[in-house]
C-alpha atoms as a PDB file:
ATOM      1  CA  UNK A   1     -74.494 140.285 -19.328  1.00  0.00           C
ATOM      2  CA  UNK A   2     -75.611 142.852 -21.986  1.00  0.00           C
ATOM      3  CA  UNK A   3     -78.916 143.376 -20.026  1.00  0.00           C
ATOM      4  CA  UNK A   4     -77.138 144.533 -16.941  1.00  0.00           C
ATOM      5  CA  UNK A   5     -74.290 146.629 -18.172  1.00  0.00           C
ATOM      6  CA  UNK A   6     -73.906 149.442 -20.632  1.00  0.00           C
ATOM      7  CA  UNK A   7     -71.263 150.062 -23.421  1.00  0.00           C
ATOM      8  CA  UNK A   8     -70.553 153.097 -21.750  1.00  0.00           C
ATOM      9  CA  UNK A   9     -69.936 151.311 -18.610  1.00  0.00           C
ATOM     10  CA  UNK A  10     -68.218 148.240 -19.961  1.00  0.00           C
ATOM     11  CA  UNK A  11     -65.461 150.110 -20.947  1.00  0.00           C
ATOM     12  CA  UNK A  12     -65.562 152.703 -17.394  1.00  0.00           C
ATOM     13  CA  UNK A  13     -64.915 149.010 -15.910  1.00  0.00           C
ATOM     14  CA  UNK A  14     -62.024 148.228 -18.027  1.00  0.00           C
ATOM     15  CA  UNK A  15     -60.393 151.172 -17.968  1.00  0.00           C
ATOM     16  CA  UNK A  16     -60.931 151.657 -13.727  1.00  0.00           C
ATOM     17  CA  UNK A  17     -59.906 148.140 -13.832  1.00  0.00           C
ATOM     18  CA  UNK A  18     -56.592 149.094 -15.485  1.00  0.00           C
ATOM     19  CA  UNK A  19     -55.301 152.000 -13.843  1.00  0.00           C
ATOM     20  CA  UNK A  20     -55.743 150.749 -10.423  1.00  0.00           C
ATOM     21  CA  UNK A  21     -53.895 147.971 -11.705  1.00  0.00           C
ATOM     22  CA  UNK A  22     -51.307 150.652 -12.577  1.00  0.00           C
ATOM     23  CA  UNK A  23     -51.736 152.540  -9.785  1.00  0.00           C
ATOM     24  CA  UNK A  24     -51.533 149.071  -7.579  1.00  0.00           C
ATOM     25  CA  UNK A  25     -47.825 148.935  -9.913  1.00  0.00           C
ATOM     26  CA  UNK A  26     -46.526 152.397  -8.956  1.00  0.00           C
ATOM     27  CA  UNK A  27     -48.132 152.313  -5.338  1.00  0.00           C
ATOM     28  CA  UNK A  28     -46.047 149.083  -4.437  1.00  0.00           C
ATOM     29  CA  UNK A  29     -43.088 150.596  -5.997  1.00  0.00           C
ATOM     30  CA  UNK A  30     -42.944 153.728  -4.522  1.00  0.00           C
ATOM     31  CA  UNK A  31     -43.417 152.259  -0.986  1.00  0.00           C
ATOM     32  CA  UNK A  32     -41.553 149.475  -1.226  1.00  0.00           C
ATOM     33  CA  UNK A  33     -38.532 151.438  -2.284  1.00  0.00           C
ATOM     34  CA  UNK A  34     -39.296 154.105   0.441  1.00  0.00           C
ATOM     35  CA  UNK A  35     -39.251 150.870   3.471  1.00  0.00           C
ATOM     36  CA  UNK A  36     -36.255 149.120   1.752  1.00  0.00           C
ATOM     37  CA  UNK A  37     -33.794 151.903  -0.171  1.00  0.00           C
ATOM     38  CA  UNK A  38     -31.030 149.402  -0.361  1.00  0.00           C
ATOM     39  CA  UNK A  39     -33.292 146.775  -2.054  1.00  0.00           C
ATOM     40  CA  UNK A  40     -32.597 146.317  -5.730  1.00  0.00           C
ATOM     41  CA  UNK A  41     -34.601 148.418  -7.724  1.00  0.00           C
ATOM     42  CA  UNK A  42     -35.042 145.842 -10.339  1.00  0.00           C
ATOM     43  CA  UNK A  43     -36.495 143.641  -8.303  1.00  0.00           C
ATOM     44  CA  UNK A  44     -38.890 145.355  -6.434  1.00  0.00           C
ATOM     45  CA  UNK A  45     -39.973 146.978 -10.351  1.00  0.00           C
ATOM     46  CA  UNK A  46     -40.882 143.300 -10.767  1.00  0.00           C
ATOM     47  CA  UNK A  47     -42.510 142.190  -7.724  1.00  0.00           C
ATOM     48  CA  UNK A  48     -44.866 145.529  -8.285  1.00  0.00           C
ATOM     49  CA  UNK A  49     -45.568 144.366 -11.745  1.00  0.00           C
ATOM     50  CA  UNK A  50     -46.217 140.871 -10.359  1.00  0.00           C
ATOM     51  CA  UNK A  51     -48.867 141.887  -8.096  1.00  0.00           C
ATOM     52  CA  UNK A  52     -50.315 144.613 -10.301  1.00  0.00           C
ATOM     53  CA  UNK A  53     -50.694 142.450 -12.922  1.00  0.00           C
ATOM     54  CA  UNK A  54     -52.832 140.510 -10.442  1.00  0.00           C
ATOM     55  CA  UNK A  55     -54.836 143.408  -9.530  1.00  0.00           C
ATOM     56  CA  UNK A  56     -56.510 144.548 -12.878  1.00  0.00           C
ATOM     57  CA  UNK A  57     -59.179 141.652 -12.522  1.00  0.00           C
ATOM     58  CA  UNK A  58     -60.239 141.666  -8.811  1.00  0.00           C
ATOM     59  CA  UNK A  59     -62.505 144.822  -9.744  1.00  0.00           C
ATOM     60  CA  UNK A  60     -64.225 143.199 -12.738  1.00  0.00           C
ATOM     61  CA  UNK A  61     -64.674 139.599 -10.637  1.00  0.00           C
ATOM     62  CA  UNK A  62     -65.922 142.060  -7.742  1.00  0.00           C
ATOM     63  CA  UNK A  63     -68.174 143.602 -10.046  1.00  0.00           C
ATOM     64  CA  UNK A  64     -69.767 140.234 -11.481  1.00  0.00           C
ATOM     65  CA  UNK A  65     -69.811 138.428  -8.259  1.00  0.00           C
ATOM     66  CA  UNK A  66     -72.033 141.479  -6.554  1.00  0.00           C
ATOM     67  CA  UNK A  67     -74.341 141.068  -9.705  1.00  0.00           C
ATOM     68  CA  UNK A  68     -74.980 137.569  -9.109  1.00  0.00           C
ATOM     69  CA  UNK A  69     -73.725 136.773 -12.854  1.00  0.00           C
ATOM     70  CA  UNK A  70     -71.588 133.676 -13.748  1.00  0.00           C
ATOM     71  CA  UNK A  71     -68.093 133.689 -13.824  1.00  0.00           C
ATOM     72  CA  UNK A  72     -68.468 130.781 -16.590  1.00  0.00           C
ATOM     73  CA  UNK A  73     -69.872 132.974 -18.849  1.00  0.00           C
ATOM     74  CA  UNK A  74     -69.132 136.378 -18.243  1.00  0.00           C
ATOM     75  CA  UNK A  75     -65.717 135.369 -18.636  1.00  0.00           C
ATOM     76  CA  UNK A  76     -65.990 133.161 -21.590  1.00  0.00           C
ATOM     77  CA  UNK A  77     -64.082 130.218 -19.002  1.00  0.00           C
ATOM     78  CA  UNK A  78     -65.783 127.255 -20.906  1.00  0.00           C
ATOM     79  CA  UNK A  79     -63.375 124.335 -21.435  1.00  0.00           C
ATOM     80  CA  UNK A  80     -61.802 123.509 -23.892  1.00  0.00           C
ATOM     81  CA  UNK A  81     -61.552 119.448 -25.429  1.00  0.00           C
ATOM     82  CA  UNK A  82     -58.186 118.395 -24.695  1.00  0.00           C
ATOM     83  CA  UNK A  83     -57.790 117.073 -28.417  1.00  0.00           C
ATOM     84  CA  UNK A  84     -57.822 120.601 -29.411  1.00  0.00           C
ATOM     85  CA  UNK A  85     -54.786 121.773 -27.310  1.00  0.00           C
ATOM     86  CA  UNK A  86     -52.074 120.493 -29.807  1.00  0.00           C
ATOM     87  CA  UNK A  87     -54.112 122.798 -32.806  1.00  0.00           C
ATOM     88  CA  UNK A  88     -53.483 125.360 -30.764  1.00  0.00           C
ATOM     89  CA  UNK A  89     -50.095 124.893 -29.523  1.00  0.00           C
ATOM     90  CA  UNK A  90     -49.132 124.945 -33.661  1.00  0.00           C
ATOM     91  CA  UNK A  91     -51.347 127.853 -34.276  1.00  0.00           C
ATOM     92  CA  UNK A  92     -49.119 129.144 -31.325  1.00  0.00           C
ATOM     93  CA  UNK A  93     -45.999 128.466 -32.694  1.00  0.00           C
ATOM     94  CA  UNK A  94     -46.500 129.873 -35.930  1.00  0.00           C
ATOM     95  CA  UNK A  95     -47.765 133.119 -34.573  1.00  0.00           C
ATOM     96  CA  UNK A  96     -44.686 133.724 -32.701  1.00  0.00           C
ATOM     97  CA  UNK A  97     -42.498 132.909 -35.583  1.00  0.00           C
ATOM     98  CA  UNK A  98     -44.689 135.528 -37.723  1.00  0.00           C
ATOM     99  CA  UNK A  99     -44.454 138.174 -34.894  1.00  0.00           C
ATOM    100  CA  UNK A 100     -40.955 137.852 -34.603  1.00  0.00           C
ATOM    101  CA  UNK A 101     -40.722 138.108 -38.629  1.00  0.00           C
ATOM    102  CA  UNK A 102     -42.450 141.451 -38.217  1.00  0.00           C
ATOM    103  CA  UNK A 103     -40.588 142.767 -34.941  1.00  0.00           C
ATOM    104  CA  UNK A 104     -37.464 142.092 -36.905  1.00  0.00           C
ATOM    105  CA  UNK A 105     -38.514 143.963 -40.409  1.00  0.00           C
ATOM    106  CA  UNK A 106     -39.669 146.848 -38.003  1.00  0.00           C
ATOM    107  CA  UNK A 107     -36.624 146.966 -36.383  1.00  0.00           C
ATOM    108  CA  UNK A 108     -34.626 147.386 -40.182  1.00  0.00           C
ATOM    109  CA  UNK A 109     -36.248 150.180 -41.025  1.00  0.00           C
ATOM    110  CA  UNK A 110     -36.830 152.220 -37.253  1.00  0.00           C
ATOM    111  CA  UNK A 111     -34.202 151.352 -34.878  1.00  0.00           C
ATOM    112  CA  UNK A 112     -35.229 150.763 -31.235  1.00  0.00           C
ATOM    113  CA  UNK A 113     -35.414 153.568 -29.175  1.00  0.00           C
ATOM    114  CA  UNK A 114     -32.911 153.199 -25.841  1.00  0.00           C
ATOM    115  CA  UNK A 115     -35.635 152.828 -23.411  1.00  0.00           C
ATOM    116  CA  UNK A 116     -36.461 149.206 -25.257  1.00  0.00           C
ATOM    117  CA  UNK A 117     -32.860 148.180 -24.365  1.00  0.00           C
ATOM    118  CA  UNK A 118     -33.393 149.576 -21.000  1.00  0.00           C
ATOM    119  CA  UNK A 119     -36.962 147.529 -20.841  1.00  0.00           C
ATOM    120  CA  UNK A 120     -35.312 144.174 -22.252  1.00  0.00           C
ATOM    121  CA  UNK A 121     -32.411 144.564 -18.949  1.00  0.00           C
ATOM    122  CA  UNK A 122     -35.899 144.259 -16.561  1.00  0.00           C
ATOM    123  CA  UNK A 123     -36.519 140.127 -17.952  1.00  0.00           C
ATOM    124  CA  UNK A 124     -32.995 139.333 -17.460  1.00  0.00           C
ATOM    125  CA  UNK A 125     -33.058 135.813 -15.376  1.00  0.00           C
ATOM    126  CA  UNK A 126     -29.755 136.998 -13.161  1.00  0.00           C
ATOM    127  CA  UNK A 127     -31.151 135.097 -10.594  1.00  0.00           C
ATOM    128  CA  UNK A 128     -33.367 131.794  -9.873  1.00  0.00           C
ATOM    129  CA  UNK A 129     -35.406 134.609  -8.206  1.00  0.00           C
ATOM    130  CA  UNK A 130     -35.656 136.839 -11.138  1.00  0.00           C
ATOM    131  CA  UNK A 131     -36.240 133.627 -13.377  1.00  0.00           C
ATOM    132  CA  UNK A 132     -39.283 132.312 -11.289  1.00  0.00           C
ATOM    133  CA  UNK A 133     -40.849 136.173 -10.674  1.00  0.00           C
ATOM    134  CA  UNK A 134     -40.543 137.118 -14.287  1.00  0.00           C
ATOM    135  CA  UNK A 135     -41.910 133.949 -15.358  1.00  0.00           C
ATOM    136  CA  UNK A 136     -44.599 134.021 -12.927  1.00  0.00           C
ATOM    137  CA  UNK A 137     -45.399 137.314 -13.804  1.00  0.00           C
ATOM    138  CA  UNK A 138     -45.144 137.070 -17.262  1.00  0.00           C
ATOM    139  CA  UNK A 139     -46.185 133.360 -18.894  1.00  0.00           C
ATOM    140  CA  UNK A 140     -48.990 132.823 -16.001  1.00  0.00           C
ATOM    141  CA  UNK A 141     -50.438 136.114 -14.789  1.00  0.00           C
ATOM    142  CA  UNK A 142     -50.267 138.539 -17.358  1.00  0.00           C
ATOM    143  CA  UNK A 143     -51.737 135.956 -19.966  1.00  0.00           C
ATOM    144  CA  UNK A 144     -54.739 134.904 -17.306  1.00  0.00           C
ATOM    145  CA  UNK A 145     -55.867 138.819 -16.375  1.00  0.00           C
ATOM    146  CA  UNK A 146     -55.397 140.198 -19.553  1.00  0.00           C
ATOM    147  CA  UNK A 147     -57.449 137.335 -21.303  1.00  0.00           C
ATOM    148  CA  UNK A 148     -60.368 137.774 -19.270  1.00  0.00           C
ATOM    149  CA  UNK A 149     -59.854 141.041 -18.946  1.00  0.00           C
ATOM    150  CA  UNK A 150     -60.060 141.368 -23.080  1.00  0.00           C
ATOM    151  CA  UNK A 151     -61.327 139.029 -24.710  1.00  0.00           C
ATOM    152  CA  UNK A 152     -63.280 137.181 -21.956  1.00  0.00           C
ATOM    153  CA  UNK A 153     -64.943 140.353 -20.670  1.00  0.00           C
ATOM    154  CA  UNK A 154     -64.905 143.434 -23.077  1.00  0.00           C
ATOM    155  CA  UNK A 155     -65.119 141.776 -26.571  1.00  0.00           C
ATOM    156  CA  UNK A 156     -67.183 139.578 -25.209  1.00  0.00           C
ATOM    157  CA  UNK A 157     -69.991 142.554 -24.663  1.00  0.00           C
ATOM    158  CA  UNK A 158     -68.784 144.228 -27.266  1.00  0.00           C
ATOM    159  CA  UNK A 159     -70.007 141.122 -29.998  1.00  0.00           C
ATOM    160  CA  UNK A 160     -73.440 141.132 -28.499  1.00  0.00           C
ATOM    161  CA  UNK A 161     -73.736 144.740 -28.479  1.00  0.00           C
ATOM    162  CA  UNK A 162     -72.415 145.730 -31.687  1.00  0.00           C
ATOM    163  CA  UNK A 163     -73.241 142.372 -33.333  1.00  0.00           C
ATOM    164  CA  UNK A 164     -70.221 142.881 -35.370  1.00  0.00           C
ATOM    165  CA  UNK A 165     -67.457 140.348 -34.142  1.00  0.00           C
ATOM    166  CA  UNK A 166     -64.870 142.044 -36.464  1.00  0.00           C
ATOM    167  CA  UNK A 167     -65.230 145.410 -34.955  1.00  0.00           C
ATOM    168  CA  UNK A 168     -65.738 143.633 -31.707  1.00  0.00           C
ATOM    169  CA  UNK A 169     -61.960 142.042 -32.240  1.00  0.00           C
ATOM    170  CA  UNK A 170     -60.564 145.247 -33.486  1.00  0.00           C
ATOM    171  CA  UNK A 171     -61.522 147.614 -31.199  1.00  0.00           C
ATOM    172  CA  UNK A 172     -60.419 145.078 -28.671  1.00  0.00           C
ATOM    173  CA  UNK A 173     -57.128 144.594 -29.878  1.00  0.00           C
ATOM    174  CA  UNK A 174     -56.496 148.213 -29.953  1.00  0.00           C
ATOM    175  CA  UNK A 175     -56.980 148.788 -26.363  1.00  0.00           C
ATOM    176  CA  UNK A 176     -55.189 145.609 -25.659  1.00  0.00           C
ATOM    177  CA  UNK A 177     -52.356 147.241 -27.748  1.00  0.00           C
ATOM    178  CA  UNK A 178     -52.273 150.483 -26.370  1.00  0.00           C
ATOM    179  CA  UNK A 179     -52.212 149.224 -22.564  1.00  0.00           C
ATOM    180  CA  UNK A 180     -48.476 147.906 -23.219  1.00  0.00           C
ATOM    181  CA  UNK A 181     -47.611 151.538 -23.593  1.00  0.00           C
ATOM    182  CA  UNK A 182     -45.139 150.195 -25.996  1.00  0.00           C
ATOM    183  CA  UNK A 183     -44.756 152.252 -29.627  1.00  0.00           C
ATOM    184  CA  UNK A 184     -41.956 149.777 -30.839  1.00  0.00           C
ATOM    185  CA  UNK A 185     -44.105 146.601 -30.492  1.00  0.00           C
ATOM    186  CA  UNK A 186     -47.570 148.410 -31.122  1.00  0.00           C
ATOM    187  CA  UNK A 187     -48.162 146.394 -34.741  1.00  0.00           C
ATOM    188  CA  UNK A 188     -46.835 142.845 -33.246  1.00  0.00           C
ATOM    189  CA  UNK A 189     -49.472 143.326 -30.203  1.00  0.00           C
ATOM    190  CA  UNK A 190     -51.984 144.497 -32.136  1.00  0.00           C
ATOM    191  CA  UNK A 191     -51.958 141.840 -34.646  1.00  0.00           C
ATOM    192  CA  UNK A 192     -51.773 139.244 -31.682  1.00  0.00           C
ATOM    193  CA  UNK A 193     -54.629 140.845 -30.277  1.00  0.00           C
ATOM    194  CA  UNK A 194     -56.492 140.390 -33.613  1.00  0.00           C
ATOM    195  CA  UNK A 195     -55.725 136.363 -33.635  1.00  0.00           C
ATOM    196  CA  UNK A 196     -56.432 135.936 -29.938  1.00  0.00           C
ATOM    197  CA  UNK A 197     -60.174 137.747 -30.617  1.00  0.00           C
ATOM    198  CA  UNK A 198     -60.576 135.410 -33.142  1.00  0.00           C
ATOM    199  CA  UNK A 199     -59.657 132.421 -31.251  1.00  0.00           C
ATOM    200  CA  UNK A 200     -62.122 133.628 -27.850  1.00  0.00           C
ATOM    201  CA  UNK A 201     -64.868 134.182 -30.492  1.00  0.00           C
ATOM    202  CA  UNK A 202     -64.167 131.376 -32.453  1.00  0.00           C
ATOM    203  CA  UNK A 203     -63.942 128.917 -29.644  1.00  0.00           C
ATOM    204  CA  UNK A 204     -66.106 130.731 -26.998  1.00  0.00           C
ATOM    205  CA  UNK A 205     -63.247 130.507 -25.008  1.00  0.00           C
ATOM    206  CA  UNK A 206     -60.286 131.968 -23.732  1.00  0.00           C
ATOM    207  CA  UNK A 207     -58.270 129.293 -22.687  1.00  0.00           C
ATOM    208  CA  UNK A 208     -57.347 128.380 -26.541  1.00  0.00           C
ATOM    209  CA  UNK A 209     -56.040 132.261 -26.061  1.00  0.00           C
ATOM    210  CA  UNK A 210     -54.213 132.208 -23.222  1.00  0.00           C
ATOM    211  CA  UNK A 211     -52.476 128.983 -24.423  1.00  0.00           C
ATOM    212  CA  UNK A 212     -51.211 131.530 -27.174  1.00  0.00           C
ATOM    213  CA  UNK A 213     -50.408 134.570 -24.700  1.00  0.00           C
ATOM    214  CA  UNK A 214     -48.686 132.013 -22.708  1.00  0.00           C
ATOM    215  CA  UNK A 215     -46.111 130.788 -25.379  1.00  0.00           C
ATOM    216  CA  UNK A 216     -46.261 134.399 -26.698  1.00  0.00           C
ATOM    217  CA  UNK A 217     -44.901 135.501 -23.627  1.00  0.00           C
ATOM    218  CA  UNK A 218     -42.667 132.549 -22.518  1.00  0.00           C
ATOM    219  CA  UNK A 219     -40.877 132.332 -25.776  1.00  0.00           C
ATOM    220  CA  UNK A 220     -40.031 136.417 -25.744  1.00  0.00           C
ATOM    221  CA  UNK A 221     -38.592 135.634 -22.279  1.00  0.00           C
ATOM    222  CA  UNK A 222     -36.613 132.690 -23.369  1.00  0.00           C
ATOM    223  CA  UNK A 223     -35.197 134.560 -26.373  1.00  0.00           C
ATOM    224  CA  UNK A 224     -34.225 137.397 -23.944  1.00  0.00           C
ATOM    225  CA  UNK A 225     -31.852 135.288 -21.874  1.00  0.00           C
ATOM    226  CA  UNK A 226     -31.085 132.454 -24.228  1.00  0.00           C
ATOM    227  CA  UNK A 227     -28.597 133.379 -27.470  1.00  0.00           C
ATOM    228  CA  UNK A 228     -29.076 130.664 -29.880  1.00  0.00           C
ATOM    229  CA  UNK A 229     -27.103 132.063 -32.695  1.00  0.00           C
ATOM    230  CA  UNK A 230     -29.502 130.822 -35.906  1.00  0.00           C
ATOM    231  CA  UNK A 231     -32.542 132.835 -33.964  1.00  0.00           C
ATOM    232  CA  UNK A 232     -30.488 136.161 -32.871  1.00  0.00           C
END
């Protein structure tokens, strides 16, 4: 893969690849709202984020496919041995319980800004609707794109090329952190980043990855609609 592309266009991929996902987001939105005013908002805002979620991997599969390059390994898609999975599934767990450690120190010394509140209403499960879209959405598609997307794709060139895996991981993680567009939870995503890099390069894989980003996400939804009183 490094003999084909440049750094330079590596990340002109990546970032194309994200803001017609974006783009894909708003377009949906905006048209969708236009055909059906008396629609909820909500849940066309998540049907556009299911689809454009969707969307920021067709151009680097398009891009692969035309070069004649394997999806295997351009992608880092090599299984994983099913031993492995409950490893990860722990690693997993205690990540989560870390992240939340350090969303919740955060949170005692800056208080959340309104718009997280107003974020938090969007993966409300008012409806079995709502439930299945956001979940959908959230603990199978955003996990799968963004993983091969990241850490399948871009750090993937970036260890070859820079033959430095922890500059590889960190740059990485920082774009994977700044895409969330998301200054509250900027240090928890970034530091999830870091241990999902590590896993992909660790493994050569990113299933053991999006096992994590899975949980990750699954476990943020279930704490937004379920109050268990010992965890809020």
């Amino acid at each position: 893969m490094n003999k084909i592309f440049t750094i330079r266009s590596v990340f002109t991929i990546v970032i194309a690849s994200l803001f017609i996902g974006f783009s894909v987001v708003a377009l949906v939105l905006s048209v969708s709202t236009a055909l059906f005013p008396e629609t909820d908002s909500r849940l066309l805002t998540i049907l556009s984020i299911f689809i454009g979620q969707g969307i920021i991997v067709l151009p680097v599969f398009t891009i692969i496919y035309l070069k004649n390059e394997s999806f295997t390994q351009s992608f880092r898609l090599k299984p994983i041995p099913l031993n492995s999975i409950f490893s990860i599934v722990v690693l997993s767990l205690g990540t989560i319980i870390l992240s939340d450690e350090i969303d919740r120190l955060i949170g005692m010394v800056l208080p959340k800004p309104d718009y997280i509140e107003k974020l938090a209403e969007l993966f409300q499960f008012d409806t079995p609707l709502y439930a299945l879209l956001l979940i959908f959405a959230t603990v199978l598609i955003a996990p799968v794109s963004e993983e091969i997307l990241f850490r399948g794709f871009l750090q993937q060139f970036l260890e070859n090329h820079w033959k430095d895996v922890t500059k590889a991981v960190l740059i990485t993680s920082l774009f994977f952190a700044a895409i969330h567009m998301n200054p509250g939870w900027l240090i928890q995503i970034y530091l999830l980043g870091i241990i999902l890099g590590y896993l992909a390069w660790k493994t050569g894989s990113v299933f053991p990855g999006l096992i994590l980003h899975s949980l990750n996400n699954g476990m943020a939804l279930i704490m937004q609609n379920v109050q268990v009183p010992w965890i809020n």
